[in-house]
C-alpha atoms as a PDB file:
ATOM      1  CA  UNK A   1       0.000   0.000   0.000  1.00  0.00           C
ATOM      2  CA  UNK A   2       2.786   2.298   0.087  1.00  0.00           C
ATOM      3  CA  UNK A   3       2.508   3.569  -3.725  1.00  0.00           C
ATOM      4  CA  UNK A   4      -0.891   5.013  -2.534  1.00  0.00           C
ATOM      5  CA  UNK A   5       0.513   6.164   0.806  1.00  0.00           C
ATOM      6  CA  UNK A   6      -2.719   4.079   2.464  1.00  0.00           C
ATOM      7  CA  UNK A   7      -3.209   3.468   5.741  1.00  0.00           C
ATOM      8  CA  UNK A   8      -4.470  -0.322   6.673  1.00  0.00           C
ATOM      9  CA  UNK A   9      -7.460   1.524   8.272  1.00  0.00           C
ATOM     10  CA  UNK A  10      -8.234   3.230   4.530  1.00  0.00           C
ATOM     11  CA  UNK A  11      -7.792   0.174   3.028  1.00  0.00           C
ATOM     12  CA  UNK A  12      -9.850  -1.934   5.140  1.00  0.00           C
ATOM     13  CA  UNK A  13     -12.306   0.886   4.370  1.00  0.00           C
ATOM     14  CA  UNK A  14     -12.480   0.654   0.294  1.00  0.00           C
ATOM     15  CA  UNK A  15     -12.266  -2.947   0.769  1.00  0.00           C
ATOM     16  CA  UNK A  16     -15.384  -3.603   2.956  1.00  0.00           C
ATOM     17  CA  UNK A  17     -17.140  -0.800   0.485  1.00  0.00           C
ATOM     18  CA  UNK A  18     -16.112  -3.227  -2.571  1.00  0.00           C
ATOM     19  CA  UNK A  19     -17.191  -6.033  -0.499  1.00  0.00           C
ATOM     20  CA  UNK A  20     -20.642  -4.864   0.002  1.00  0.00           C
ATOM     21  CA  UNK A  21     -20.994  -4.023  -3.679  1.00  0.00           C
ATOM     22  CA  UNK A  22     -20.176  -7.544  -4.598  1.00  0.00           C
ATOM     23  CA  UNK A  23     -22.319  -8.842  -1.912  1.00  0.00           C
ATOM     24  CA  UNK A  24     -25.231  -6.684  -2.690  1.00  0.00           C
ATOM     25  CA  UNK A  25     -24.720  -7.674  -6.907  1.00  0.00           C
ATOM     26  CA  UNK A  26     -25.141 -11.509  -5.738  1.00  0.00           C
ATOM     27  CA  UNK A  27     -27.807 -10.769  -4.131  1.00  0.00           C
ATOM     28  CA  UNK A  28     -29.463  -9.140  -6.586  1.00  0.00           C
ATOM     29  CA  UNK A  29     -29.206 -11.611  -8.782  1.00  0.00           C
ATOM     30  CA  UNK A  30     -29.658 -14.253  -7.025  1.00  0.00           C
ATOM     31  CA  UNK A  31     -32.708 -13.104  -5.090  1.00  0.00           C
ATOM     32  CA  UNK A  32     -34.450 -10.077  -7.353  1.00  0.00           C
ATOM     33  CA  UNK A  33     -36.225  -7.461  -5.742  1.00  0.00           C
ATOM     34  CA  UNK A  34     -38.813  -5.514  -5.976  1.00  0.00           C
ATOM     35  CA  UNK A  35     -38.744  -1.749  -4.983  1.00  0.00           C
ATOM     36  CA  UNK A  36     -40.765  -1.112  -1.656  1.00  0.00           C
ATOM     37  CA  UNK A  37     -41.858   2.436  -0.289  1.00  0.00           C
ATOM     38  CA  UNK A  38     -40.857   3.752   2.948  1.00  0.00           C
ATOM     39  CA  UNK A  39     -40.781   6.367   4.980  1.00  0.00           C
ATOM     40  CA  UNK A  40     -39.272   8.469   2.311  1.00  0.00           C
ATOM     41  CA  UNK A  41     -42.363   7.828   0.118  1.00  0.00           C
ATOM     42  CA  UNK A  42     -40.300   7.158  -2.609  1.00  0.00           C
ATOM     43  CA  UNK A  43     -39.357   3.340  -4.466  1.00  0.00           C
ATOM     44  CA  UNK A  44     -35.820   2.177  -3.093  1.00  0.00           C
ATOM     45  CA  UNK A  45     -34.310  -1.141  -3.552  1.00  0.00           C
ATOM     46  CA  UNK A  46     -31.475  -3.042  -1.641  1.00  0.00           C
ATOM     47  CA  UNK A  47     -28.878  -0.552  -3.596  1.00  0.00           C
ATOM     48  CA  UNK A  48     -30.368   2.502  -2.654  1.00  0.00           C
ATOM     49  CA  UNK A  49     -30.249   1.900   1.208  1.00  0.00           C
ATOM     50  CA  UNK A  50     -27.062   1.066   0.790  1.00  0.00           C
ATOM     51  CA  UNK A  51     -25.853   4.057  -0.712  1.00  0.00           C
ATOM     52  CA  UNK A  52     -28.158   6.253   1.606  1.00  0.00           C
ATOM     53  CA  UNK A  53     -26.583   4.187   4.642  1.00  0.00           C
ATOM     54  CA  UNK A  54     -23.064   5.013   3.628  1.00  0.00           C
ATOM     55  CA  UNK A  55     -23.549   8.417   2.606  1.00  0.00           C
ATOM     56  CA  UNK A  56     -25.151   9.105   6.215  1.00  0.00           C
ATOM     57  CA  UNK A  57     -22.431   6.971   7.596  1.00  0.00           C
ATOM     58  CA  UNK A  58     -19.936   9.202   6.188  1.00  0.00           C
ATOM     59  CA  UNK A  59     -21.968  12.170   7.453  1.00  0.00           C
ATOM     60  CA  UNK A  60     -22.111  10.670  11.128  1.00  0.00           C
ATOM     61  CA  UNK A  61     -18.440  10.034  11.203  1.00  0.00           C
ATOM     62  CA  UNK A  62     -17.435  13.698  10.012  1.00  0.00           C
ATOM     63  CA  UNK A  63     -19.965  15.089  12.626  1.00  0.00           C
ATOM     64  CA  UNK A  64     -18.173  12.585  15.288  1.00  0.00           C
ATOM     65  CA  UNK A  65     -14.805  13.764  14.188  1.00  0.00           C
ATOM     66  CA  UNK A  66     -15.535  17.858  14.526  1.00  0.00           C
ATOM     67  CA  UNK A  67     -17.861  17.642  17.875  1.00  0.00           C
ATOM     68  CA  UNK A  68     -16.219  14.509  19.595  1.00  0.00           C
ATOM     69  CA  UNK A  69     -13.125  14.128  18.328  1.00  0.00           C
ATOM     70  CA  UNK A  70     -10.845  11.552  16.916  1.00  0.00           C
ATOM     71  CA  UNK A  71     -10.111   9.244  20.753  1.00  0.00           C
ATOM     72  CA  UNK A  72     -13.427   7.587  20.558  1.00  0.00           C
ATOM     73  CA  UNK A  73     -14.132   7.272  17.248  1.00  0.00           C
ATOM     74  CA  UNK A  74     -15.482   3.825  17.388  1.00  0.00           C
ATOM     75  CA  UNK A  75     -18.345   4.495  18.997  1.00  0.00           C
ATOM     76  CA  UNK A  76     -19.296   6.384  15.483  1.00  0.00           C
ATOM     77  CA  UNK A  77     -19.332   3.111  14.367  1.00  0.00           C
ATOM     78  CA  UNK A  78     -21.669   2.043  16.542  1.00  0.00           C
ATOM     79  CA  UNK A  79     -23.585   4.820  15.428  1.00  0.00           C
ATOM     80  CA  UNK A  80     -23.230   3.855  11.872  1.00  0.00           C
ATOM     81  CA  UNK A  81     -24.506   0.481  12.353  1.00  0.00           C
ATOM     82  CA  UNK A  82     -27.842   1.316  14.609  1.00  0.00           C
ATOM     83  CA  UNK A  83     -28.529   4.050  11.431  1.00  0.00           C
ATOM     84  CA  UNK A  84     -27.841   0.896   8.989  1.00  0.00           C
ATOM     85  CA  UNK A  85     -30.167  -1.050  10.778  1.00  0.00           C
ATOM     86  CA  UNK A  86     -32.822   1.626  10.685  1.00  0.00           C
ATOM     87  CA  UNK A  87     -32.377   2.542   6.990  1.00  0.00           C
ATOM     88  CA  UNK A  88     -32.815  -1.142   6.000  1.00  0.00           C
ATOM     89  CA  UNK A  89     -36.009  -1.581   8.152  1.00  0.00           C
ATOM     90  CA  UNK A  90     -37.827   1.576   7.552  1.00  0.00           C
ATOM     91  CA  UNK A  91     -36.327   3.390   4.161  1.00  0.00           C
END
């Protein structure tokens, strides 16, 4: 990873990211969806709460970095995941 001047923690992250993408493209195939409506009142799919979850993620942990600060930054990911669950159940 040094050509990229990567840390193992940024790596880990872009892999799990390209893990879920594969995961969610097997799934889709495997087991096709159809679009539900949530609270949003709009059509998502499986895709769609994914992206919303780690766009919010990403939002949580910036928010966690500038009010809390950087010593107990994994309890953002807590954070993250209880928002996950939530997007998948309700959005």
């Amino acid at each position: 990873m040094d050509w990229m001047a990567w840390t193992w923690p940024t790596a880990a992250f872009f892999a799990t990211i390209a893990l879920l993408l594969v995961i969610f493209t097997v799934l889709a195939v495997k087991f096709p969806e159809t679009p539900r409506v949530g609270i949003l009142r709009t059509e998502t799919t499986r895709g769609d709460r994914l992206f919303v979850t780690l766009l919010g993620s990403a939002f949580i942990n910036l928010a966690w970095l500038g009010l809390v600060g950087a010593d107990t930054q994994p309890w953002a990911m807590a954070v993250c995941l209880v928002y996950a669950a939530a997007v998948f159940r309700w959005v």
